[in-house]
N, C-alpha and C. Protein backbone atom coordinates (compact mmCIF):
# COMPACT_ATOMS: atom_id res chain seq x y z
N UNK A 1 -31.62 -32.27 -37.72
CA UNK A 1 -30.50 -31.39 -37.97
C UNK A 1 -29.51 -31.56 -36.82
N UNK A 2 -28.60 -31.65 -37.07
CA UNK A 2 -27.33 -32.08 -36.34
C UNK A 2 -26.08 -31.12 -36.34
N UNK A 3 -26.01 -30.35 -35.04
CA UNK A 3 -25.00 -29.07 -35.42
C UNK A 3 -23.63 -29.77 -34.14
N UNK A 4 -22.58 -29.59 -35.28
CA UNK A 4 -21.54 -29.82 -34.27
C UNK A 4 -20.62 -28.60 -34.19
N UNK A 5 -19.84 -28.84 -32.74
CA UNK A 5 -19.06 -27.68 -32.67
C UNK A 5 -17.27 -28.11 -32.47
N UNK A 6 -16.55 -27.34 -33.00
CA UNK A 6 -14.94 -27.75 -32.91
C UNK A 6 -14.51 -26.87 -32.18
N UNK A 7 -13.65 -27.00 -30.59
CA UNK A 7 -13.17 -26.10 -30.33
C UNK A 7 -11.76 -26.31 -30.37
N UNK A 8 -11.01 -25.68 -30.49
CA UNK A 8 -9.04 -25.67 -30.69
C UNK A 8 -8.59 -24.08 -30.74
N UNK A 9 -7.59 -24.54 -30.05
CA UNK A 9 -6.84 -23.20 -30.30
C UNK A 9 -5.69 -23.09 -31.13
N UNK A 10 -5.58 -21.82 -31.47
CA UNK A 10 -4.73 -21.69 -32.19
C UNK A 10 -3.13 -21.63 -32.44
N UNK A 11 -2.55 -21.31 -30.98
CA UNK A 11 -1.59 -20.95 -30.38
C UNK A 11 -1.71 -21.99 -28.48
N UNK A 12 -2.02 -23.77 -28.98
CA UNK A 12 -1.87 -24.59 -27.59
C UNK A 12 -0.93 -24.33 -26.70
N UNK A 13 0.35 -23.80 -27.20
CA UNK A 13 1.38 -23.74 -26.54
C UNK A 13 1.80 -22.63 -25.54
N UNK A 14 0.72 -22.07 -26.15
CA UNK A 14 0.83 -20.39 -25.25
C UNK A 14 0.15 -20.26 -24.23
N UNK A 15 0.97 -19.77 -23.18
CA UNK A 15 0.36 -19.67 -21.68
C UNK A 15 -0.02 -18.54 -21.22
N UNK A 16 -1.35 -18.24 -20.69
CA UNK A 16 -1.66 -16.53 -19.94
C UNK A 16 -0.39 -16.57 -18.70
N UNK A 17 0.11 -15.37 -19.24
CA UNK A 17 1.19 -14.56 -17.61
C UNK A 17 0.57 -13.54 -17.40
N UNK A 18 0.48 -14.15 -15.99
CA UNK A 18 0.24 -12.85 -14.79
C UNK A 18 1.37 -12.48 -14.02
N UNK A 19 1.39 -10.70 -14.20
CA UNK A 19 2.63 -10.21 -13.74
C UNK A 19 1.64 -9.66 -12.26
N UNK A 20 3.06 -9.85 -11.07
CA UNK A 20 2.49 -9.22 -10.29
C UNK A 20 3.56 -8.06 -9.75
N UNK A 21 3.13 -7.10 -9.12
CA UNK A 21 3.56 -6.27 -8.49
C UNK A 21 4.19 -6.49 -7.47
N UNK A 22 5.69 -6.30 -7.17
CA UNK A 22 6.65 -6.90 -5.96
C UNK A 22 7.22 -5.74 -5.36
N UNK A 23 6.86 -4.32 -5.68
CA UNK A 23 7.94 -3.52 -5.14
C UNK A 23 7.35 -2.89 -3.79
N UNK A 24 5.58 -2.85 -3.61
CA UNK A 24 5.20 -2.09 -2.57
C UNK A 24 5.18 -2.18 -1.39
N UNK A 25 5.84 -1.42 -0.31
CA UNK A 25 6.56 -1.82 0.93
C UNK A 25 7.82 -1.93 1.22
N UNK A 26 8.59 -2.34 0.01
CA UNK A 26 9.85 -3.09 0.40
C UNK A 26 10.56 -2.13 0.48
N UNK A 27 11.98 -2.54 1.37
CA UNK A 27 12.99 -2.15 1.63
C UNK A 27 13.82 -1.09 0.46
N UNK A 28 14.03 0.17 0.34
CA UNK A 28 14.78 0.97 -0.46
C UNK A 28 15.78 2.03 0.13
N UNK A 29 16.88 2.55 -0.60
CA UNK A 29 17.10 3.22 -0.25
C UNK A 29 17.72 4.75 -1.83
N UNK A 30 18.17 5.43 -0.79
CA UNK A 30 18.56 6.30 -2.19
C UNK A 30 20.04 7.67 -1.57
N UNK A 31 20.14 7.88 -3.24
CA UNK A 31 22.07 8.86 -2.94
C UNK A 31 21.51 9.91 -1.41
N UNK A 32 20.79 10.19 -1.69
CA UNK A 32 20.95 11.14 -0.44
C UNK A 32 19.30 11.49 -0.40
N UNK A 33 19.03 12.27 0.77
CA UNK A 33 17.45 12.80 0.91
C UNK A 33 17.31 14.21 1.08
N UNK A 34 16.66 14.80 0.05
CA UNK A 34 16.07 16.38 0.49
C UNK A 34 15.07 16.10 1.65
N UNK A 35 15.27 16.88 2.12
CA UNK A 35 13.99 17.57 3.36
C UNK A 35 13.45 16.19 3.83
N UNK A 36 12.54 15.59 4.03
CA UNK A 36 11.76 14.42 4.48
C UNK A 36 11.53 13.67 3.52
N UNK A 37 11.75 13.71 2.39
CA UNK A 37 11.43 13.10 1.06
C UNK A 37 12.35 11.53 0.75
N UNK A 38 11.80 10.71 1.59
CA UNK A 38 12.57 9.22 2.09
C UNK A 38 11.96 8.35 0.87
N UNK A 39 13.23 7.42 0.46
CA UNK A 39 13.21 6.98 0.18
C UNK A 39 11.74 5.87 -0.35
N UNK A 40 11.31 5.62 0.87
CA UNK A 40 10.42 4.93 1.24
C UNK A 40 8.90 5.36 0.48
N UNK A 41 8.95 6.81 0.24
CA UNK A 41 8.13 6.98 -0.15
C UNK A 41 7.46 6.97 -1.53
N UNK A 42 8.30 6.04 -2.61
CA UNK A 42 8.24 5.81 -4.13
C UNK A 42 7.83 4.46 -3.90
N UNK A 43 7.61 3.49 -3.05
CA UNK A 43 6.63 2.12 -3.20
C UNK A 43 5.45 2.20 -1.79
N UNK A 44 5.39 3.45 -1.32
CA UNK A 44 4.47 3.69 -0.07
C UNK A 44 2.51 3.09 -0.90
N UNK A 45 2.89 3.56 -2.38
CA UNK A 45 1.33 3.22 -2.85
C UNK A 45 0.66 4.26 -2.86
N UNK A 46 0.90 5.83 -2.36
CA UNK A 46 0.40 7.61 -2.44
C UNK A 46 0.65 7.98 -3.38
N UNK A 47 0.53 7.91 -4.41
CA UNK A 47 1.01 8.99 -5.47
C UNK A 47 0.81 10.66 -5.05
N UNK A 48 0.45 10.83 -3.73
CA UNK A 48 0.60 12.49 -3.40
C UNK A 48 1.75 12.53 -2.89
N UNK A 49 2.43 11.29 -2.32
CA UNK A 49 4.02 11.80 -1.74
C UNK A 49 5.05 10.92 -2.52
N UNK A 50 6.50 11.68 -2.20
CA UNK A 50 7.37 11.42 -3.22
C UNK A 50 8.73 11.56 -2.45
N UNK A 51 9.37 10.53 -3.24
CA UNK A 51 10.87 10.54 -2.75
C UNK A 51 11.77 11.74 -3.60
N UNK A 52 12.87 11.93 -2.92
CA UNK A 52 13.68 13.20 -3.01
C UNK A 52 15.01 13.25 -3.09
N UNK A 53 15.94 13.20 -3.75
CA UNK A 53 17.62 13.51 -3.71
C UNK A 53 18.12 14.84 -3.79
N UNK A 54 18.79 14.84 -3.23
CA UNK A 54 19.57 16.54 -2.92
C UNK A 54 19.88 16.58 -5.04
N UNK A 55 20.21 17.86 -5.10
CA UNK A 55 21.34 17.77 -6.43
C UNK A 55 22.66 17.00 -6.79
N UNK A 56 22.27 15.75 -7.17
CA UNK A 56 23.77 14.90 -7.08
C UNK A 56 23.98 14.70 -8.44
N UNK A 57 25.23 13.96 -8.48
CA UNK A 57 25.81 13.17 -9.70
C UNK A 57 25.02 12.02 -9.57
N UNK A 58 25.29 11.70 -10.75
CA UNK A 58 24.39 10.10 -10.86
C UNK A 58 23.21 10.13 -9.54
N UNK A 59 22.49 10.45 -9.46
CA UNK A 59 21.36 10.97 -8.40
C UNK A 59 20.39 9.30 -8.64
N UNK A 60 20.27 8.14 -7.06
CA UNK A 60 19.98 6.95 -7.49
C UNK A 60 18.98 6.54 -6.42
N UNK A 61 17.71 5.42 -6.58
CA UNK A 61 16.68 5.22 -5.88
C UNK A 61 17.03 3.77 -6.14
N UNK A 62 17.30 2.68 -5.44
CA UNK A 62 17.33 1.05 -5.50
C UNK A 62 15.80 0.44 -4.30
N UNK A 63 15.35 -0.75 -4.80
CA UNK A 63 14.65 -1.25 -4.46
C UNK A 63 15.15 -2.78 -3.88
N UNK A 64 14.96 -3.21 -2.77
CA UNK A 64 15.48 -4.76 -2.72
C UNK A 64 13.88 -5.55 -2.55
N UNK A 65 14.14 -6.52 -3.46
CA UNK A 65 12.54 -7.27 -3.63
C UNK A 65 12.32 -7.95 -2.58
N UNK A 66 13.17 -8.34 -1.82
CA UNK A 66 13.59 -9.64 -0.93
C UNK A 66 13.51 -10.92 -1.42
N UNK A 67 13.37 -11.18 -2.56
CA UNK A 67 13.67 -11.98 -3.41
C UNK A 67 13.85 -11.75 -4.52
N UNK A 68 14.07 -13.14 -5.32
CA UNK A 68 14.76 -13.00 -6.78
C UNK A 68 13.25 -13.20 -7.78
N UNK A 69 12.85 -12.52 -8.58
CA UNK A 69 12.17 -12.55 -9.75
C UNK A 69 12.49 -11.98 -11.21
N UNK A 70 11.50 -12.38 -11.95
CA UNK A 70 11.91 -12.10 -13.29
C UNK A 70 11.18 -10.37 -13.52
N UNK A 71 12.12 -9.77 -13.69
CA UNK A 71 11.50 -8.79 -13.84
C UNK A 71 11.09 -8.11 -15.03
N UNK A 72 9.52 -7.97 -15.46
CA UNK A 72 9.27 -7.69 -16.68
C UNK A 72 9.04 -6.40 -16.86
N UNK A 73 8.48 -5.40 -16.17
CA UNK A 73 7.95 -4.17 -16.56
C UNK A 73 8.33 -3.45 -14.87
N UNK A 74 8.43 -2.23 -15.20
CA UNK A 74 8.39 -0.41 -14.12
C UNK A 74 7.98 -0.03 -14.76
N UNK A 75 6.64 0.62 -13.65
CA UNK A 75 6.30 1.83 -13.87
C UNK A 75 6.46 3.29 -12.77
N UNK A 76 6.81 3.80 -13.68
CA UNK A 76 6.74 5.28 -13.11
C UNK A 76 6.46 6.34 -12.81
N UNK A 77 5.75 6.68 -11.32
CA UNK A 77 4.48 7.79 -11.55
C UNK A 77 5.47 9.02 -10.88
N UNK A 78 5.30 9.97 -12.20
CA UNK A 78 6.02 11.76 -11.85
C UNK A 78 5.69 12.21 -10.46
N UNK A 79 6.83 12.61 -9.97
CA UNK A 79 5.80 13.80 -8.89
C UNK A 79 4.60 14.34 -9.66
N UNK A 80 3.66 14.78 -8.74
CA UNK A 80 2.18 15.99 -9.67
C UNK A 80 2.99 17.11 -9.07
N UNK A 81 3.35 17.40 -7.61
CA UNK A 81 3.29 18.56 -7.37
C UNK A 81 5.13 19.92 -7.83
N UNK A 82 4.46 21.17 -7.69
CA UNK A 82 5.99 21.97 -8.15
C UNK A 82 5.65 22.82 -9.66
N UNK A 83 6.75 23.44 -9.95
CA UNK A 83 6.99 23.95 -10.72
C UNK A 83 6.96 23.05 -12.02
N UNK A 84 6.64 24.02 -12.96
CA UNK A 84 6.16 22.96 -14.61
C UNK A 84 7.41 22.56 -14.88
N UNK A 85 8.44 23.17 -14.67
CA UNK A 85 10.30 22.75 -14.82
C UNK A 85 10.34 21.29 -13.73
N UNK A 86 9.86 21.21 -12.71
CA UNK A 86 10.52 20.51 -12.37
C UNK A 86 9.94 18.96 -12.50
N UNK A 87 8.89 18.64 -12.64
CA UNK A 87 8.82 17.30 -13.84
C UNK A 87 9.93 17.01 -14.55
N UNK A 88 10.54 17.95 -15.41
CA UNK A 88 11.43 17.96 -16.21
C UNK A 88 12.41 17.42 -15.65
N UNK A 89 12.50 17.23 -14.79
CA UNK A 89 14.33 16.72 -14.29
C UNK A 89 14.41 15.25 -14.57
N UNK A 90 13.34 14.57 -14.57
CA UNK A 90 13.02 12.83 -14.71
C UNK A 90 13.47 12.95 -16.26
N UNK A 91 15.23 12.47 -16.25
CA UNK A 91 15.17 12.51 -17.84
C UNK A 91 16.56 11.98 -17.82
N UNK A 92 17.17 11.15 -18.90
CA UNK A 92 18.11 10.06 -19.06
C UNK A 92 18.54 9.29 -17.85
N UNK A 93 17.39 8.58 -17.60
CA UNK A 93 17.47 7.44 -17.07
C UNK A 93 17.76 5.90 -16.83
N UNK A 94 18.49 5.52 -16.49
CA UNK A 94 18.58 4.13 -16.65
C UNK A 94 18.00 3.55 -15.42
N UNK A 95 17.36 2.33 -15.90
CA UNK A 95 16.47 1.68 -14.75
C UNK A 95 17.34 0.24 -14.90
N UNK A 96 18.20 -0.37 -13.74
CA UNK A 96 19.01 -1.43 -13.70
C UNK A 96 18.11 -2.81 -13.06
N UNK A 97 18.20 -3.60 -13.16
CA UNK A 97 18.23 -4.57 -12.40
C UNK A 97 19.27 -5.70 -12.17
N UNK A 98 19.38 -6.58 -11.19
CA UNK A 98 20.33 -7.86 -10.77
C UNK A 98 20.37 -8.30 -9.32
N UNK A 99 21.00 -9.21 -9.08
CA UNK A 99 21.00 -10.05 -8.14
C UNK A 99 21.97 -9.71 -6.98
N UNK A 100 22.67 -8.82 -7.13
CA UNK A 100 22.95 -7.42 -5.90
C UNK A 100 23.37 -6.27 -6.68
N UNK A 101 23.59 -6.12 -5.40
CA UNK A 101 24.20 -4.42 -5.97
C UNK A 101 25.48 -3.90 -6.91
N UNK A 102 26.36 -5.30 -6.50
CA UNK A 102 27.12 -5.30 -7.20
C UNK A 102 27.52 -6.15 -8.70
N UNK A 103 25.98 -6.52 -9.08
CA UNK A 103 25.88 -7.18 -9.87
C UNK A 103 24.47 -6.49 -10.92
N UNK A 104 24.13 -5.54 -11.55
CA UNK A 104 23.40 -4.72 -11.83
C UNK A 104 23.44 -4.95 -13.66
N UNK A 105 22.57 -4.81 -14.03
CA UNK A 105 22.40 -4.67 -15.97
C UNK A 105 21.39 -3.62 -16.10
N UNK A 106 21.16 -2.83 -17.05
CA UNK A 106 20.14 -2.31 -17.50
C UNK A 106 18.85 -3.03 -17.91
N UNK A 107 17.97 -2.85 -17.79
CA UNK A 107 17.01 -3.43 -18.16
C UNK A 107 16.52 -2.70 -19.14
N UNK A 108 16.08 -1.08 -19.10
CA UNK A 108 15.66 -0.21 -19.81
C UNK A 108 15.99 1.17 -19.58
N UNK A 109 15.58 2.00 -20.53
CA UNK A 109 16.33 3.45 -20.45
C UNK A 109 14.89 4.54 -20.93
N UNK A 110 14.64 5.47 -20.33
CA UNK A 110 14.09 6.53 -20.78
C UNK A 110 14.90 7.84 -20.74
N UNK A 111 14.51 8.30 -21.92
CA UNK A 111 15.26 9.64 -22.21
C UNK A 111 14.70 10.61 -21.89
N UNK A 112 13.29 10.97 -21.77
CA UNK A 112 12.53 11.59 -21.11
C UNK A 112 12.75 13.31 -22.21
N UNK A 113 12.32 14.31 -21.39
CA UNK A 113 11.70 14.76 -19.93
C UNK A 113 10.63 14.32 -20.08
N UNK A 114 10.26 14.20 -18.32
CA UNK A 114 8.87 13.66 -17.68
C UNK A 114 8.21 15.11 -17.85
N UNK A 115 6.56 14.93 -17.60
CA UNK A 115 5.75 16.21 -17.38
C UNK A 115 5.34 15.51 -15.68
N UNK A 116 5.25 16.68 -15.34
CA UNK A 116 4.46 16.50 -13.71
C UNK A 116 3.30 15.78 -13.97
N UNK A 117 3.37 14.76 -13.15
CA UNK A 117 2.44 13.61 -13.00
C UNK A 117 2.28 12.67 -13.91
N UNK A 118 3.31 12.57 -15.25
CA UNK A 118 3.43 11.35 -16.48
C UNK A 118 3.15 10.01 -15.24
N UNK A 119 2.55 9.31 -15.85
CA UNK A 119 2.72 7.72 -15.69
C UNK A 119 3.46 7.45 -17.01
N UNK A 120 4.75 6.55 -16.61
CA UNK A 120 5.94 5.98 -17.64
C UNK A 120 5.71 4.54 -17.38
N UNK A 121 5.60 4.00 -18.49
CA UNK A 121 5.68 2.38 -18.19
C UNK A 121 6.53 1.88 -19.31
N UNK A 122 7.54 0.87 -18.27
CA UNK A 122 8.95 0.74 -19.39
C UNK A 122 8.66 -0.76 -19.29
N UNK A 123 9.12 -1.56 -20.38
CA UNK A 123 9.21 -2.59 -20.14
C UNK A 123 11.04 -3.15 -20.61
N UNK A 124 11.42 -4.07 -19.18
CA UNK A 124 12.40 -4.43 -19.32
C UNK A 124 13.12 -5.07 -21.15
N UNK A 125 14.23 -4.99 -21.64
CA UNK A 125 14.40 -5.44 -22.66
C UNK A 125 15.21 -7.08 -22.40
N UNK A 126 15.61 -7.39 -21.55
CA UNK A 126 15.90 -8.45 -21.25
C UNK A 126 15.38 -9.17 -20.14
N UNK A 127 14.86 -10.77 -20.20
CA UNK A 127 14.73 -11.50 -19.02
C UNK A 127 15.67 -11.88 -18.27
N UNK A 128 15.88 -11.00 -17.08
CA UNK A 128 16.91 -11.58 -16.11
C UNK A 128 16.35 -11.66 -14.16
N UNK A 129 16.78 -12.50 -14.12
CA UNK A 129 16.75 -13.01 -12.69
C UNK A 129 17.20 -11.69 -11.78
N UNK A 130 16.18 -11.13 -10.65
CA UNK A 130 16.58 -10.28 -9.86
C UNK A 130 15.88 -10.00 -8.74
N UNK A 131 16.58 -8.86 -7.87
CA UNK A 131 16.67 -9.22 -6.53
C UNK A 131 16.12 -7.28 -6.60
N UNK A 132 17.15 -6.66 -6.94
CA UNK A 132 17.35 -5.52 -6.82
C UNK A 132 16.70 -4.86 -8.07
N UNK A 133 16.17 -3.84 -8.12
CA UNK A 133 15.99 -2.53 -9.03
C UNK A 133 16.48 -1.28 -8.79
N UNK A 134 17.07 -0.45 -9.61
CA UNK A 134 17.65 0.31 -9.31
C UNK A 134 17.32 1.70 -10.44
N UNK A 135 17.03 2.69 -10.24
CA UNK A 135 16.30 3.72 -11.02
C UNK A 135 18.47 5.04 -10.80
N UNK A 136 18.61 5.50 -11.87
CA UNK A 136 19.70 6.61 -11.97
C UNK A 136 19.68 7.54 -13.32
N UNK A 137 19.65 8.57 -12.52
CA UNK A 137 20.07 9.82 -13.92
C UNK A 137 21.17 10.07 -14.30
N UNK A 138 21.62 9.94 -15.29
CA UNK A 138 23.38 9.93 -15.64
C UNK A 138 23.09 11.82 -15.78
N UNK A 139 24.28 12.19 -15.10
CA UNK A 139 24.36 13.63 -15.00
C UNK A 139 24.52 13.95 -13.53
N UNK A 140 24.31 15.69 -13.22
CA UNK A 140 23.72 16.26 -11.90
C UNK A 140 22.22 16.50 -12.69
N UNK A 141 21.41 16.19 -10.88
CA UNK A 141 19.92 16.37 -11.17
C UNK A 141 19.83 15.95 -10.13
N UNK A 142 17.99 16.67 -9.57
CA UNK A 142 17.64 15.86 -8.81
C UNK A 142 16.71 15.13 -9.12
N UNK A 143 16.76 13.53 -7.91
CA UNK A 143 15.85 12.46 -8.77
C UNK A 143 14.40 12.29 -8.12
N UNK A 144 13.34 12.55 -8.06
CA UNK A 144 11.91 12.57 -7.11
C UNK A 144 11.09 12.08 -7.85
N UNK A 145 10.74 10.82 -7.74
CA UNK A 145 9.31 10.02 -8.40
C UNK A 145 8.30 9.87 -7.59
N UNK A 146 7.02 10.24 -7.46
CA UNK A 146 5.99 9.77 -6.70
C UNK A 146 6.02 7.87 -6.08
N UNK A 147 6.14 7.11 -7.21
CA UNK A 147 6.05 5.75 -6.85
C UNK A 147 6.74 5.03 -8.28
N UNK A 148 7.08 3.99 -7.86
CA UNK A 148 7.93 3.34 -8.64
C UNK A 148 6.94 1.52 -8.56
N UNK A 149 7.06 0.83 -9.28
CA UNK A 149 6.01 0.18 -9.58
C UNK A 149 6.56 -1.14 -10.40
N UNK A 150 7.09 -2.19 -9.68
CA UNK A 150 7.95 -3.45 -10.33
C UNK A 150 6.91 -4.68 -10.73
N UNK A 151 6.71 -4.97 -11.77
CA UNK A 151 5.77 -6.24 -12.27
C UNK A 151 7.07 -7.23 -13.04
N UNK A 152 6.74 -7.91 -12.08
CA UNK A 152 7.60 -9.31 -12.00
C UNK A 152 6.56 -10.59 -12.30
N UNK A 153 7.31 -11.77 -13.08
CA UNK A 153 6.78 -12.93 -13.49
C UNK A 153 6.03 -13.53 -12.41
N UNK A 154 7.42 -14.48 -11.92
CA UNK A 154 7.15 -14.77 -10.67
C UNK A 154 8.17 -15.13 -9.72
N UNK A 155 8.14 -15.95 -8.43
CA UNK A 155 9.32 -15.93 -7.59
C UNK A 155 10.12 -16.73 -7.92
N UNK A 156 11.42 -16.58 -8.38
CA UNK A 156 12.69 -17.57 -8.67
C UNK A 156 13.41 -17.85 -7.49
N UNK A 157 13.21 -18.00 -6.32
CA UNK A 157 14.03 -18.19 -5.28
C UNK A 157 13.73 -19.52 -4.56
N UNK A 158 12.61 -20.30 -4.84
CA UNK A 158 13.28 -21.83 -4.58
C UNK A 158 13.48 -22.69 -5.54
């Protein structure tokens, strides 16, 4: 008895992507800071601490990657701590990306409201080359995410 085996796939052309995570550590800044609530602290990797904006217009958190990648997916972890209202403020959002600051597209939009402590995971709607991410609430609000969370292709910068 003679058993043979065929292996093939079905889809040769298709490649596994691994996204990796580019935002933790890096350089950010944001419209303004409540109390100690820095910037810094939405890619620190704590989800117990959280960045903070006074009550602004367009209220905004940017990320610089230090390089250029493709950026496929943010995620977004709520503050946990506060009032059950104030989750709620994480709401019509646009999350930008591009190759400066003065060069920005949307990538994706949540309309939200957040609940205290949602994990949001958006995935970009377009592949574009970038440097920068940029998180804004169209309105007054204030803007406070625990951590912010960039999964990128890979590095486009040589």
């Amino acid at each position: 008895m003679f058993i043979f085996f065929l292996s093939f796939s079905l889809f040769p052309n298709i490649k596994e992507i691994q996204l990796t995570e580019v935002a933790y550590g890096k350089s950010c800044k944001q419209s303004s800071t409540a109390w100690v609530e820095y910037a810094s602290k939405a890619v620190d990797g704590d989800l117990n601490t959280y960045m903070h904006t006074n009550l602004d217009y367009s209220p905004y958190w940017i990320v610089d990657l230090g390089k250029f990648y493709q950026v496929k997916q943010i995620e977004i972890f709520n503050r946990k701590q506060g009032a059950i209202d104030t989750g709620r403020r994480l709401h019509d959002l646009d999350i930008m990306v591009g190759t400066s600051l003065n060069n920005l597209h949307i990538c994706t939009q949540y309309a939200g409201p957040a609940e205290l402590g949602e994990h949001i995971v958006l995935v970009c709607q377009y592949e574009e080359k970038a440097r920068y991410v940029k998180l804004t609430i169209r309105g007054t609000e204030y803007l406070h995410v625990a951590e912010v969370k960039v999964y990128a292709l890979y590095d486009l910068s040589g």
